[in-house]
N, C-alpha and C. Protein backbone atom coordinates (compact mmCIF):
# COMPACT_ATOMS: atom_id res chain seq x y z
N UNK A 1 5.89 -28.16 58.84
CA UNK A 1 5.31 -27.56 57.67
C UNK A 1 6.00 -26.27 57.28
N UNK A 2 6.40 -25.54 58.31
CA UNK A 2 6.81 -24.49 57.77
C UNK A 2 8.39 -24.57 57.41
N UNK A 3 9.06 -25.28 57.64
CA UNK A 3 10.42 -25.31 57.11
C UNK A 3 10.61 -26.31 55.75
N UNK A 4 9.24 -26.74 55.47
CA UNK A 4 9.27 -27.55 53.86
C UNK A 4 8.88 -26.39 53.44
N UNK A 5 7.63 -25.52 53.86
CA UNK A 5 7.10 -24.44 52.78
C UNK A 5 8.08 -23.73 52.28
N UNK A 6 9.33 -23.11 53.34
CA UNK A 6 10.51 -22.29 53.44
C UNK A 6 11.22 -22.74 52.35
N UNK A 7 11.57 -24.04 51.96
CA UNK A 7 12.04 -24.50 50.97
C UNK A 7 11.62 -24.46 49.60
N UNK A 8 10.46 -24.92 49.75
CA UNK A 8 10.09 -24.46 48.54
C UNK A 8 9.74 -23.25 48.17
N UNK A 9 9.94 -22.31 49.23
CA UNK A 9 9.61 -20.76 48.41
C UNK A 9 10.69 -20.24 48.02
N UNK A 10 12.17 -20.95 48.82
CA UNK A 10 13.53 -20.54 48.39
C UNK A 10 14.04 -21.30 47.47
N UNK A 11 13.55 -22.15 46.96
CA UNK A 11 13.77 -22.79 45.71
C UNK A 11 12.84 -22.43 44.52
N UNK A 12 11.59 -21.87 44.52
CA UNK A 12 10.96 -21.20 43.67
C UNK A 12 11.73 -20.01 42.96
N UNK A 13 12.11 -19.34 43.93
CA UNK A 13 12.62 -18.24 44.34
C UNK A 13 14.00 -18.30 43.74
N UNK A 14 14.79 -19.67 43.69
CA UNK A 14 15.80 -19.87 42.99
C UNK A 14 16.89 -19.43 43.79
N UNK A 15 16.87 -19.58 45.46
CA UNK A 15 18.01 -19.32 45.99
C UNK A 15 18.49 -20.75 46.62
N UNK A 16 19.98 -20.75 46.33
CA UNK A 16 20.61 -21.90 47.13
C UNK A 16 20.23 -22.14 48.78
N UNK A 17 19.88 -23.60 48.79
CA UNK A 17 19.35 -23.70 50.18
C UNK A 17 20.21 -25.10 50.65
N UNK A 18 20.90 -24.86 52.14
CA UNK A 18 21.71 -25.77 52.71
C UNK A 18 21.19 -26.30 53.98
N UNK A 19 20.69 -27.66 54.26
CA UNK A 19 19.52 -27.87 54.99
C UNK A 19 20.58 -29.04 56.41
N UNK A 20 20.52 -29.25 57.35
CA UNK A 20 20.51 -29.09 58.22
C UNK A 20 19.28 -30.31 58.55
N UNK A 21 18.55 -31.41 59.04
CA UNK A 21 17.90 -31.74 59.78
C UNK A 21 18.19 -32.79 61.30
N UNK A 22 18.32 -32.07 62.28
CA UNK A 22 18.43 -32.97 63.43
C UNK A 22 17.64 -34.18 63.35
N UNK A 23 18.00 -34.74 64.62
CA UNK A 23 17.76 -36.91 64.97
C UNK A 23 16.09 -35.77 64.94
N UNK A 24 16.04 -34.77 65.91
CA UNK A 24 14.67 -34.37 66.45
C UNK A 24 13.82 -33.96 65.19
N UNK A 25 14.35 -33.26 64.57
CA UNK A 25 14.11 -32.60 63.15
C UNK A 25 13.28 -33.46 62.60
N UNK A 26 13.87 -34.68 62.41
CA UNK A 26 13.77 -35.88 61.49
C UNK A 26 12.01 -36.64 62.60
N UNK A 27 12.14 -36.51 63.24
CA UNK A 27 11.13 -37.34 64.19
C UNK A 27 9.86 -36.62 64.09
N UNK A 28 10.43 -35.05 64.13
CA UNK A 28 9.14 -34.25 63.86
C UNK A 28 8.38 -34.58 62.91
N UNK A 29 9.33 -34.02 61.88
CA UNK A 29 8.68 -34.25 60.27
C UNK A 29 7.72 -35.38 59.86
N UNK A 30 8.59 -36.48 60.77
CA UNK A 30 7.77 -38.14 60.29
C UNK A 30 6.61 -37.93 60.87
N UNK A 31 6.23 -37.34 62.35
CA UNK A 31 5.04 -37.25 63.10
C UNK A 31 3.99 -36.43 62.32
N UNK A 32 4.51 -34.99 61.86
CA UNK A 32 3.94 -34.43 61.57
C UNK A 32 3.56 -33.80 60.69
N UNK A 33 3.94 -34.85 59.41
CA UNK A 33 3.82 -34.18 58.14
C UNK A 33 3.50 -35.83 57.50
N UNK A 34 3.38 -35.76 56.17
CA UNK A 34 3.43 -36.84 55.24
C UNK A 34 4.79 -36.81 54.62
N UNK A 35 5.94 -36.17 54.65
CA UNK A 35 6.37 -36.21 53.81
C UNK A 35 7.79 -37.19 54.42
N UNK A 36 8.76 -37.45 53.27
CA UNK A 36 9.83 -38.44 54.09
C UNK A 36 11.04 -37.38 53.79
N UNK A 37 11.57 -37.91 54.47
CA UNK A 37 13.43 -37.03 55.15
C UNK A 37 13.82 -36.91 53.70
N UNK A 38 13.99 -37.79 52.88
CA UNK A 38 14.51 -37.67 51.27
C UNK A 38 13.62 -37.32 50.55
N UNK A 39 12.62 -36.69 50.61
CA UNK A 39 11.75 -35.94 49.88
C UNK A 39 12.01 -34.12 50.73
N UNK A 40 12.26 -34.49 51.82
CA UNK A 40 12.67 -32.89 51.80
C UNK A 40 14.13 -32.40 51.93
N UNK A 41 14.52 -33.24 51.83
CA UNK A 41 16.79 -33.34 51.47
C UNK A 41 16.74 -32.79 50.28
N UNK A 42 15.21 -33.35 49.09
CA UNK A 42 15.58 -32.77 47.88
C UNK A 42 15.24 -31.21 46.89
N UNK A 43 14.84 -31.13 48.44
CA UNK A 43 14.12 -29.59 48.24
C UNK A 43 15.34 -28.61 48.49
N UNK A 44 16.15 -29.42 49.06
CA UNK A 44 17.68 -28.19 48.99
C UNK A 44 18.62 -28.44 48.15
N UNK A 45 18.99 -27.83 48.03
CA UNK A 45 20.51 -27.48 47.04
C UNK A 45 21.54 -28.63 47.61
N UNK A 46 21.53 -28.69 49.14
CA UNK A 46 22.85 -29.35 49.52
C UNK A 46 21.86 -29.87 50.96
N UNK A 47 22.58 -30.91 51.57
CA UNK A 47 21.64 -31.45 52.58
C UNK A 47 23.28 -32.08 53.65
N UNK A 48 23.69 -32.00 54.94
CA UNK A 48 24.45 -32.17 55.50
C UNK A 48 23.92 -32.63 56.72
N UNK A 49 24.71 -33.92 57.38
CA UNK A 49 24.15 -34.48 58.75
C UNK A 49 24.59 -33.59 60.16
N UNK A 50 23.95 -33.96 60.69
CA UNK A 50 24.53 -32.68 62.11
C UNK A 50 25.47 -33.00 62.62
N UNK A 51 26.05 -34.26 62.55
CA UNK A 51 27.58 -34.55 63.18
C UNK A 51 28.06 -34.02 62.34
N UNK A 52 28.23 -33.45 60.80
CA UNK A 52 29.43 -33.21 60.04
C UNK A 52 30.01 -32.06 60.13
N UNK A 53 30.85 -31.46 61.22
CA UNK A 53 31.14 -30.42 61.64
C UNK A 53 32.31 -29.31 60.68
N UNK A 54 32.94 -30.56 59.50
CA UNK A 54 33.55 -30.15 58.78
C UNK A 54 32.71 -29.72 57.34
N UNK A 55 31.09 -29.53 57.14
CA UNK A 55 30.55 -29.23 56.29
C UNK A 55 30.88 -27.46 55.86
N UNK A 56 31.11 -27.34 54.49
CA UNK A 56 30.98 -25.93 54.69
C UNK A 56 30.10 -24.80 54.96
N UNK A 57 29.15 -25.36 55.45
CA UNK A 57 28.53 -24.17 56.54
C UNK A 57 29.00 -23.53 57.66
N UNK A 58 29.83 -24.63 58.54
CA UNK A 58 30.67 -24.34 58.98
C UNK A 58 31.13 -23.39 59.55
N UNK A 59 31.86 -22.81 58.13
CA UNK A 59 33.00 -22.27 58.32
C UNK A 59 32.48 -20.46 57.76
N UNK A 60 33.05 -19.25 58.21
CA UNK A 60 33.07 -18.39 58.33
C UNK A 60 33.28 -17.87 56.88
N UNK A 61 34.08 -18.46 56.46
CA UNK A 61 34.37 -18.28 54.69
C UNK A 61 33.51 -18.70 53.90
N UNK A 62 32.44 -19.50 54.21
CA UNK A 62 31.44 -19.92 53.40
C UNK A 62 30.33 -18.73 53.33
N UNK A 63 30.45 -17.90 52.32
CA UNK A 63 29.31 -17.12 52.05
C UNK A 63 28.07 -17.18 51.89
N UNK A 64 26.76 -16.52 53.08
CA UNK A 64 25.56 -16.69 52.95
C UNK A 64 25.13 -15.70 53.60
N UNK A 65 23.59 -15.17 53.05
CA UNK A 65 23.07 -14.23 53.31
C UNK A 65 22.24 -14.70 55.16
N UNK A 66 22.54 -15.58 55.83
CA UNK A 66 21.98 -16.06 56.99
C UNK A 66 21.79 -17.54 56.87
N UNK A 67 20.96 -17.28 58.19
CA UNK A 67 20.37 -18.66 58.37
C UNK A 67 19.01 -18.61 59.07
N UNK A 68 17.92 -19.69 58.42
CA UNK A 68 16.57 -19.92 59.39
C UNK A 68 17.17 -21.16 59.86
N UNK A 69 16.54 -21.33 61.53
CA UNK A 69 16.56 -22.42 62.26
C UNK A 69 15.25 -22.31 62.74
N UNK A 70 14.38 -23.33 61.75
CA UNK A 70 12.93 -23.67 61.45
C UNK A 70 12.53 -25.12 61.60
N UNK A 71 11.91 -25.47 63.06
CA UNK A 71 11.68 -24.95 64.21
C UNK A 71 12.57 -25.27 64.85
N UNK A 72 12.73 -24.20 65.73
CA UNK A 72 14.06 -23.89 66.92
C UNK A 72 13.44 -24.18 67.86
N UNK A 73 14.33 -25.17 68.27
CA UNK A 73 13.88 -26.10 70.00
C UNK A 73 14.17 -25.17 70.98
N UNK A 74 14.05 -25.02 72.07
CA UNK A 74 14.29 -24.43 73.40
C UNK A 74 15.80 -24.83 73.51
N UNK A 75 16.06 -26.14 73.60
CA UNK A 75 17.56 -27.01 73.79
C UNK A 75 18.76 -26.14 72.79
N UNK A 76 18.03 -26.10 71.13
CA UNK A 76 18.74 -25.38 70.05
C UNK A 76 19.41 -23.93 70.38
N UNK A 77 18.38 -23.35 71.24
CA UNK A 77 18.08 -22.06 71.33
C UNK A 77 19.16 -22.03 72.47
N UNK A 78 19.21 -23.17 73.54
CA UNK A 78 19.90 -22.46 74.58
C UNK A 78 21.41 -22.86 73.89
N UNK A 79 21.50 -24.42 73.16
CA UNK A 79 23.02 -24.32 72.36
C UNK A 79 23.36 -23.22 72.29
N UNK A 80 22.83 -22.86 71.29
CA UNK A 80 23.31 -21.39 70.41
C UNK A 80 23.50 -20.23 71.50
N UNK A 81 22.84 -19.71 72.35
CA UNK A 81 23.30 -18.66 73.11
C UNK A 81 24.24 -18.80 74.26
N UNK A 82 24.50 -20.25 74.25
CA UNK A 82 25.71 -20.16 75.27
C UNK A 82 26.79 -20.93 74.76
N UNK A 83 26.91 -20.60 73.13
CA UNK A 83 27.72 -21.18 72.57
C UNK A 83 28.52 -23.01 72.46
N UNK A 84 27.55 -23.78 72.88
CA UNK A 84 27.71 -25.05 72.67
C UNK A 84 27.49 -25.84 71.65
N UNK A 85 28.63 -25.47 70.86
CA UNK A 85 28.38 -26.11 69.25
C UNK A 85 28.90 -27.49 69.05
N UNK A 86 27.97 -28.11 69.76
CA UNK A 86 27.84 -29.52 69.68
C UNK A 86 27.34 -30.59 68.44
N UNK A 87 26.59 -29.46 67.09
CA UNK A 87 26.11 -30.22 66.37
C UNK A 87 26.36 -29.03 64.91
N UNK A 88 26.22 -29.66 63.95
CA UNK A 88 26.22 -28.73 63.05
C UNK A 88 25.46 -27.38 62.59
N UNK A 89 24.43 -27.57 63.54
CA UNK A 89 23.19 -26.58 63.47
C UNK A 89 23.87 -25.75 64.46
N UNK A 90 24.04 -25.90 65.63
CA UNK A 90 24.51 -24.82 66.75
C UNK A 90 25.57 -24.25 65.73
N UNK A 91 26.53 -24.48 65.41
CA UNK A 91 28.13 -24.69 64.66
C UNK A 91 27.68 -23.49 64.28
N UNK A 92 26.91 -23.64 62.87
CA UNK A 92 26.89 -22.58 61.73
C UNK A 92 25.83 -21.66 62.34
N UNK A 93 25.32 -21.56 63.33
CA UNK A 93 24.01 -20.40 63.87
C UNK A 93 25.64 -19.76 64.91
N UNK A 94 26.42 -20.28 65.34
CA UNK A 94 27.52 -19.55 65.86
C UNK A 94 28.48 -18.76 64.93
N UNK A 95 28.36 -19.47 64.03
CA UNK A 95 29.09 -18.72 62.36
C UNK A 95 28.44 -17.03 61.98
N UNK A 96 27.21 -17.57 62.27
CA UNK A 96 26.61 -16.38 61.60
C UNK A 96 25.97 -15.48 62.33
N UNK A 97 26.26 -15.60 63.78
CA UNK A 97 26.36 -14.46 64.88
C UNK A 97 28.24 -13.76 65.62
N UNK A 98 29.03 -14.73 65.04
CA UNK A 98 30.49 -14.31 65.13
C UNK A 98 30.78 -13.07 63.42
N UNK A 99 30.36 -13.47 62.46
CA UNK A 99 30.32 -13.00 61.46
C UNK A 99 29.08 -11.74 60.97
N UNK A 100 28.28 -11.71 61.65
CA UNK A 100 27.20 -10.76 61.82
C UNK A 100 26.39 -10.74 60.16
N UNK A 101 26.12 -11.89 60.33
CA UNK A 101 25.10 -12.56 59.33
C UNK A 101 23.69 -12.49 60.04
N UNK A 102 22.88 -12.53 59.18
CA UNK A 102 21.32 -12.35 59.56
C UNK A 102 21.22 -14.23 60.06
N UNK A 103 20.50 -14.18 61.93
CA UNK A 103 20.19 -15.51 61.56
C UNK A 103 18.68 -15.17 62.66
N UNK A 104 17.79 -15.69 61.60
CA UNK A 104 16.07 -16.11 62.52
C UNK A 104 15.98 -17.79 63.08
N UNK A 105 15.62 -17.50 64.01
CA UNK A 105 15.30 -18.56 65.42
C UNK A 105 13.95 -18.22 65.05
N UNK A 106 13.33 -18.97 64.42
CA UNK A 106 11.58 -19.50 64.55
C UNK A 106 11.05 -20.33 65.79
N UNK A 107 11.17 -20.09 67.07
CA UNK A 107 11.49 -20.81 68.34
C UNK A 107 9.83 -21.29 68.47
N UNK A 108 10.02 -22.67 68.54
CA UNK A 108 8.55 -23.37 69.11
C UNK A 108 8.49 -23.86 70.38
N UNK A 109 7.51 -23.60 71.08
CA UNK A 109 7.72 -23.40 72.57
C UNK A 109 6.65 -22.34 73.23
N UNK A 110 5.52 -23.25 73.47
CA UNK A 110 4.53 -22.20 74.44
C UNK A 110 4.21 -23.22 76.06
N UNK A 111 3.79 -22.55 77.28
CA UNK A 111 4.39 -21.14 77.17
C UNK A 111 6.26 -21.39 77.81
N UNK A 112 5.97 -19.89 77.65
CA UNK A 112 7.72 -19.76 77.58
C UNK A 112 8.00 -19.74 79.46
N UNK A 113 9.30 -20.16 79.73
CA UNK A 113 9.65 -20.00 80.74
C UNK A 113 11.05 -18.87 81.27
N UNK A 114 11.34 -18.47 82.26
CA UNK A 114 11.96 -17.60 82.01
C UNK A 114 13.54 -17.66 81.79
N UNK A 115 14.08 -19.20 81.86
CA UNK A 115 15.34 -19.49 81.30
C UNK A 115 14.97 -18.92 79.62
N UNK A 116 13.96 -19.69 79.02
CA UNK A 116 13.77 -19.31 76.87
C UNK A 116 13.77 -18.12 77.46
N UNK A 117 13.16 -17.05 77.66
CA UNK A 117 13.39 -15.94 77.48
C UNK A 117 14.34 -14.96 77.93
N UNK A 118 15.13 -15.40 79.05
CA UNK A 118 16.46 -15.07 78.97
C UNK A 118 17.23 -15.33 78.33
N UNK A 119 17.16 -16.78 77.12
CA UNK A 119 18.07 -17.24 76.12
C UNK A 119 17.78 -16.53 74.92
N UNK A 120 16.45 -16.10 74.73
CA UNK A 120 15.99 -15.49 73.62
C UNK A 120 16.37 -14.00 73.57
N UNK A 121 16.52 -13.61 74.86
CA UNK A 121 16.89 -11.97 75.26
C UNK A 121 18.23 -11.57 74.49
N UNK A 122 19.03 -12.97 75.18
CA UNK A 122 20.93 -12.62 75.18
C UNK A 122 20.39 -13.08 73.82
N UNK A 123 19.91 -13.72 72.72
CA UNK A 123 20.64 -13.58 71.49
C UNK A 123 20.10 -12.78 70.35
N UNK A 124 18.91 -11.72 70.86
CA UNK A 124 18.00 -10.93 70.57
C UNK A 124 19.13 -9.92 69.73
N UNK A 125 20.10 -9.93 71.89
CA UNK A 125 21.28 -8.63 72.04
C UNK A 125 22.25 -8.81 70.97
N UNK A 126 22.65 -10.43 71.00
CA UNK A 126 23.76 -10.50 69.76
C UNK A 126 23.32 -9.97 68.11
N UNK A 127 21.76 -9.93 67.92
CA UNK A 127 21.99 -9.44 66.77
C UNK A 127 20.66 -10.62 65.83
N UNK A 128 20.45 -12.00 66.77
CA UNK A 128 19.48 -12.65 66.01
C UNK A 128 18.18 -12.03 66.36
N UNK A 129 17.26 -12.86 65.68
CA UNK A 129 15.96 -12.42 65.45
C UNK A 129 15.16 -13.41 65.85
N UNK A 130 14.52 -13.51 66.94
CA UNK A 130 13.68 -13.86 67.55
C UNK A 130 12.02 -13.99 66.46
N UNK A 131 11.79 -15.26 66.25
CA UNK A 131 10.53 -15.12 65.17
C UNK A 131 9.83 -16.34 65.72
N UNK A 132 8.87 -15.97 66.75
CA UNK A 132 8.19 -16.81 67.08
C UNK A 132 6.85 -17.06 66.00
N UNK A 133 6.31 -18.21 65.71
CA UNK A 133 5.57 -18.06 64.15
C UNK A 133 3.92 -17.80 64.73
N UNK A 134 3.81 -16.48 65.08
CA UNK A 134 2.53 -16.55 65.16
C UNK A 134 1.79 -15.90 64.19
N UNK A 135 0.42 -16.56 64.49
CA UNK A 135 -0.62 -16.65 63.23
C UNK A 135 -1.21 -15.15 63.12
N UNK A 136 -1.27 -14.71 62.20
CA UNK A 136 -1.89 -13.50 61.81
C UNK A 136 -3.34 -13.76 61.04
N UNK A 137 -4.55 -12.57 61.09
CA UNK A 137 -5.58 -13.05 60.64
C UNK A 137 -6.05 -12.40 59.87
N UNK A 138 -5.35 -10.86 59.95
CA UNK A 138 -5.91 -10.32 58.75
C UNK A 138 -6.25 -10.03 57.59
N UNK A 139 -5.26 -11.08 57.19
CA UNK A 139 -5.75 -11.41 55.79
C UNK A 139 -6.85 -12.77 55.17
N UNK A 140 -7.30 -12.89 56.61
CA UNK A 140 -8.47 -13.68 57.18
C UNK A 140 -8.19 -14.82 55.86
N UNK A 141 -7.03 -15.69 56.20
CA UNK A 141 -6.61 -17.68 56.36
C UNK A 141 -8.02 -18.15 55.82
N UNK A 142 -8.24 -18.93 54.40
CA UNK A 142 -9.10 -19.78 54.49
C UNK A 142 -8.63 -21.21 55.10
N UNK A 143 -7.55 -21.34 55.12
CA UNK A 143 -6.94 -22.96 55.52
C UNK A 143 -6.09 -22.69 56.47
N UNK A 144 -4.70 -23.76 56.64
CA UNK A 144 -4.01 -24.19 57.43
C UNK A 144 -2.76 -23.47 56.48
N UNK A 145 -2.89 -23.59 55.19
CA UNK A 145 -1.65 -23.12 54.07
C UNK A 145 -1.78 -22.06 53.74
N UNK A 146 -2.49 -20.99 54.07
CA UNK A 146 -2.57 -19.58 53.82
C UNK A 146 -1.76 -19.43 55.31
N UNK A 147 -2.01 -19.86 56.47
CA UNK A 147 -0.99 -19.48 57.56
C UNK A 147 0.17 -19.55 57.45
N UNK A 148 0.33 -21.20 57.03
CA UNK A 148 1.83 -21.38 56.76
C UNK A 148 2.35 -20.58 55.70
N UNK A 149 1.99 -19.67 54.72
CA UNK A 149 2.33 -19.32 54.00
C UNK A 149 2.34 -17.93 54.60
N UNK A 150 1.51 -17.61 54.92
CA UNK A 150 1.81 -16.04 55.65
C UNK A 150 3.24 -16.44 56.65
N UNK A 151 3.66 -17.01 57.58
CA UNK A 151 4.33 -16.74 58.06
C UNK A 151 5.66 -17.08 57.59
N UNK A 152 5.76 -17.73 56.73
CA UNK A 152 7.05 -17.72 55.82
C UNK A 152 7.70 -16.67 54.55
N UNK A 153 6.28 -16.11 54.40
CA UNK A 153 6.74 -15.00 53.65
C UNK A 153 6.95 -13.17 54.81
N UNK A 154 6.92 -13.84 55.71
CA UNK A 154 7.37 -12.89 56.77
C UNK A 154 8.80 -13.22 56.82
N UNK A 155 8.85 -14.48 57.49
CA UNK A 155 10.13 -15.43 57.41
C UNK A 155 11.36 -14.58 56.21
N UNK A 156 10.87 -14.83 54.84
CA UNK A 156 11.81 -14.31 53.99
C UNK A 156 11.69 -12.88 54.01
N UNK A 157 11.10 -12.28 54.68
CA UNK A 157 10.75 -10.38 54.52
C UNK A 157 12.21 -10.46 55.30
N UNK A 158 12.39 -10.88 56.09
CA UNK A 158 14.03 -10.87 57.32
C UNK A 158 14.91 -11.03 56.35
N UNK A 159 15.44 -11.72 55.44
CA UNK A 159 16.01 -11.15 54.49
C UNK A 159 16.38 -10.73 52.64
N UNK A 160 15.34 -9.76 53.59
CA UNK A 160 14.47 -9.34 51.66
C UNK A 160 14.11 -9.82 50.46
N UNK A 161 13.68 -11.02 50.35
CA UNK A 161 13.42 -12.09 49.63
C UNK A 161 11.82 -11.75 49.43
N UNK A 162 11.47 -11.06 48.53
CA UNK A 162 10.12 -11.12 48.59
C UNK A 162 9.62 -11.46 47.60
N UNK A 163 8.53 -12.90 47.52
CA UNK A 163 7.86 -13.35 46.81
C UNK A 163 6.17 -12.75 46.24
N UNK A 164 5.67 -13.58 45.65
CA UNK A 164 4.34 -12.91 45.49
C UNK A 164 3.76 -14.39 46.67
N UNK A 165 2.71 -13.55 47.38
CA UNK A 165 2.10 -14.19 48.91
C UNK A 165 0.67 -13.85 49.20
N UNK A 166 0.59 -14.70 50.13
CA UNK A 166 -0.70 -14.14 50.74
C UNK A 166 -0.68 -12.17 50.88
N UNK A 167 -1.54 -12.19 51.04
CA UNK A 167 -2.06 -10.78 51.60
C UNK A 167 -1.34 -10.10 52.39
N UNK A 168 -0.67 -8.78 52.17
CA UNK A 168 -0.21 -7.87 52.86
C UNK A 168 -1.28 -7.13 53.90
N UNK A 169 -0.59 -6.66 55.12
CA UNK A 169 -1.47 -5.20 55.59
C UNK A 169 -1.54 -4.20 54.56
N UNK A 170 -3.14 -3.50 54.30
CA UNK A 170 -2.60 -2.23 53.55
C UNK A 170 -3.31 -0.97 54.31
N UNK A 171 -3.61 -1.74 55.60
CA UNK A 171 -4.63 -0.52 56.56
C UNK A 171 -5.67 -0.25 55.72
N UNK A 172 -6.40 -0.75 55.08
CA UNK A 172 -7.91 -1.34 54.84
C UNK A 172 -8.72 -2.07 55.70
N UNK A 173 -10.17 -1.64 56.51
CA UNK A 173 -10.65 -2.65 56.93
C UNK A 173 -11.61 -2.96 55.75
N UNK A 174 -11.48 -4.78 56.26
CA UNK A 174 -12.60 -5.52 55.46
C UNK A 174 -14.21 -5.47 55.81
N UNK A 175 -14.81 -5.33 54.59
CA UNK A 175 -16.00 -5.39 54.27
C UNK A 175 -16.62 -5.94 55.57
N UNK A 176 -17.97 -4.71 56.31
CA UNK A 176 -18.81 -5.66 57.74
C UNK A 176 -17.85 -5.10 58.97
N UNK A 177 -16.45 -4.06 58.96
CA UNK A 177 -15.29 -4.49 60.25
C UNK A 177 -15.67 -2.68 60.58
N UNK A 178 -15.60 -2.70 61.65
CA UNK A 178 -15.72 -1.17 62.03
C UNK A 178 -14.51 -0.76 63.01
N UNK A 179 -14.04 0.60 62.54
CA UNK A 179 -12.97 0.96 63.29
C UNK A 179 -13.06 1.80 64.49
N UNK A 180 -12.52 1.04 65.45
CA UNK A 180 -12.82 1.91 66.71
C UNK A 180 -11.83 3.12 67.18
N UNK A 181 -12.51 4.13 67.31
CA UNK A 181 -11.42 5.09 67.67
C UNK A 181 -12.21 5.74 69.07
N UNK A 182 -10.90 6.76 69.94
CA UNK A 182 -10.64 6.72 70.81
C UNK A 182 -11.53 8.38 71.09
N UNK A 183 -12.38 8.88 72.31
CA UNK A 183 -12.76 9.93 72.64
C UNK A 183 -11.54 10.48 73.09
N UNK A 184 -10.43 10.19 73.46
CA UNK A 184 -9.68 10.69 74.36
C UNK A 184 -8.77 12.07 73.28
């Protein structure tokens, strides 16, 4: 869900989007969504298979403001930090940590063990961004799509893409909430 929402807020949004879905990608989606692989191929600009290593994502010369890898497997995660660009997704998440491009790892995976978080550490250091998608409440979610939507418009806050969204913090408590402060 959250890497269709991603799409369509970067296509609202009117930015070119180059999509990427793994064999796994593809299995998810069918499990866990309604929607089909060519209904969300058409939510991007450009859509490339993961064997195609000669796609221009690629390549270092292909200009882009980053990359989301939405949802980032544990397996993805360890590709990418020990440089095993075996698929087109590792490929271009190596592009854009050799090139010092913004790239977010939305990593799904509870709980964590301490290989992910040593993989998540070393590529923290290189410069990516660790965005595990957790749920926020203060803008107290009537559904399932006010979440997904909060956390994708976090998602694009990483690189300054800001839409109109759910509810910001504005350090207001809500109506009934009492603030606790400290004798100390």
């Amino acid at each position: 869900m959250l890497a269709i929402r991603l799409l369509e807020r970067l296509r609202d949004a009117g930015i070119e989007r180059h999509l990427v879905l793994s064999r796994w990608a593809t299995r998810t989606l069918l499990h866990e969504t309604s929607c089909s692989v060519e209904g969300v191929q058409r939510l991007a600009t450009r859509s490339y298979q993961p064997a195609d290593q000669g796609a221009p994502i690629s390549s270092g010369s292909f200009l882009s403001a980053g990359m989301v890898v939405v949802p980032c497997s544990m397996k993805t995660l360890a590709s990418i930090a020990h440089g095993h660009g075996d698929n087109l997704i590792h490929r271009t998440a190596d592009v854009m940590l050799k090139e010092r491009r913004k790239l977010v790892l939305v990593v799904r995976e509870a709980p964590l063990n301490d290989i992910h978080l040593e993989n998540m550490l070393k590529l923290s250091r290189m410069g990516a961004v660790i965005f595990p998608p957790v749920m926020g409440f203060y803008h107290r979610p009537a559904n399932l799509d006010e979440l997904v939507d909060h956390t994708v418009v976090r998602i694009l806050d990483q690189f300054g893409v800001h839409v109109d969204s759910s509810k910001r913090w504005d350090g207001v408590m809500g109506a009934g909430e009492e603030t606790v402060t400290s004798d100390t």
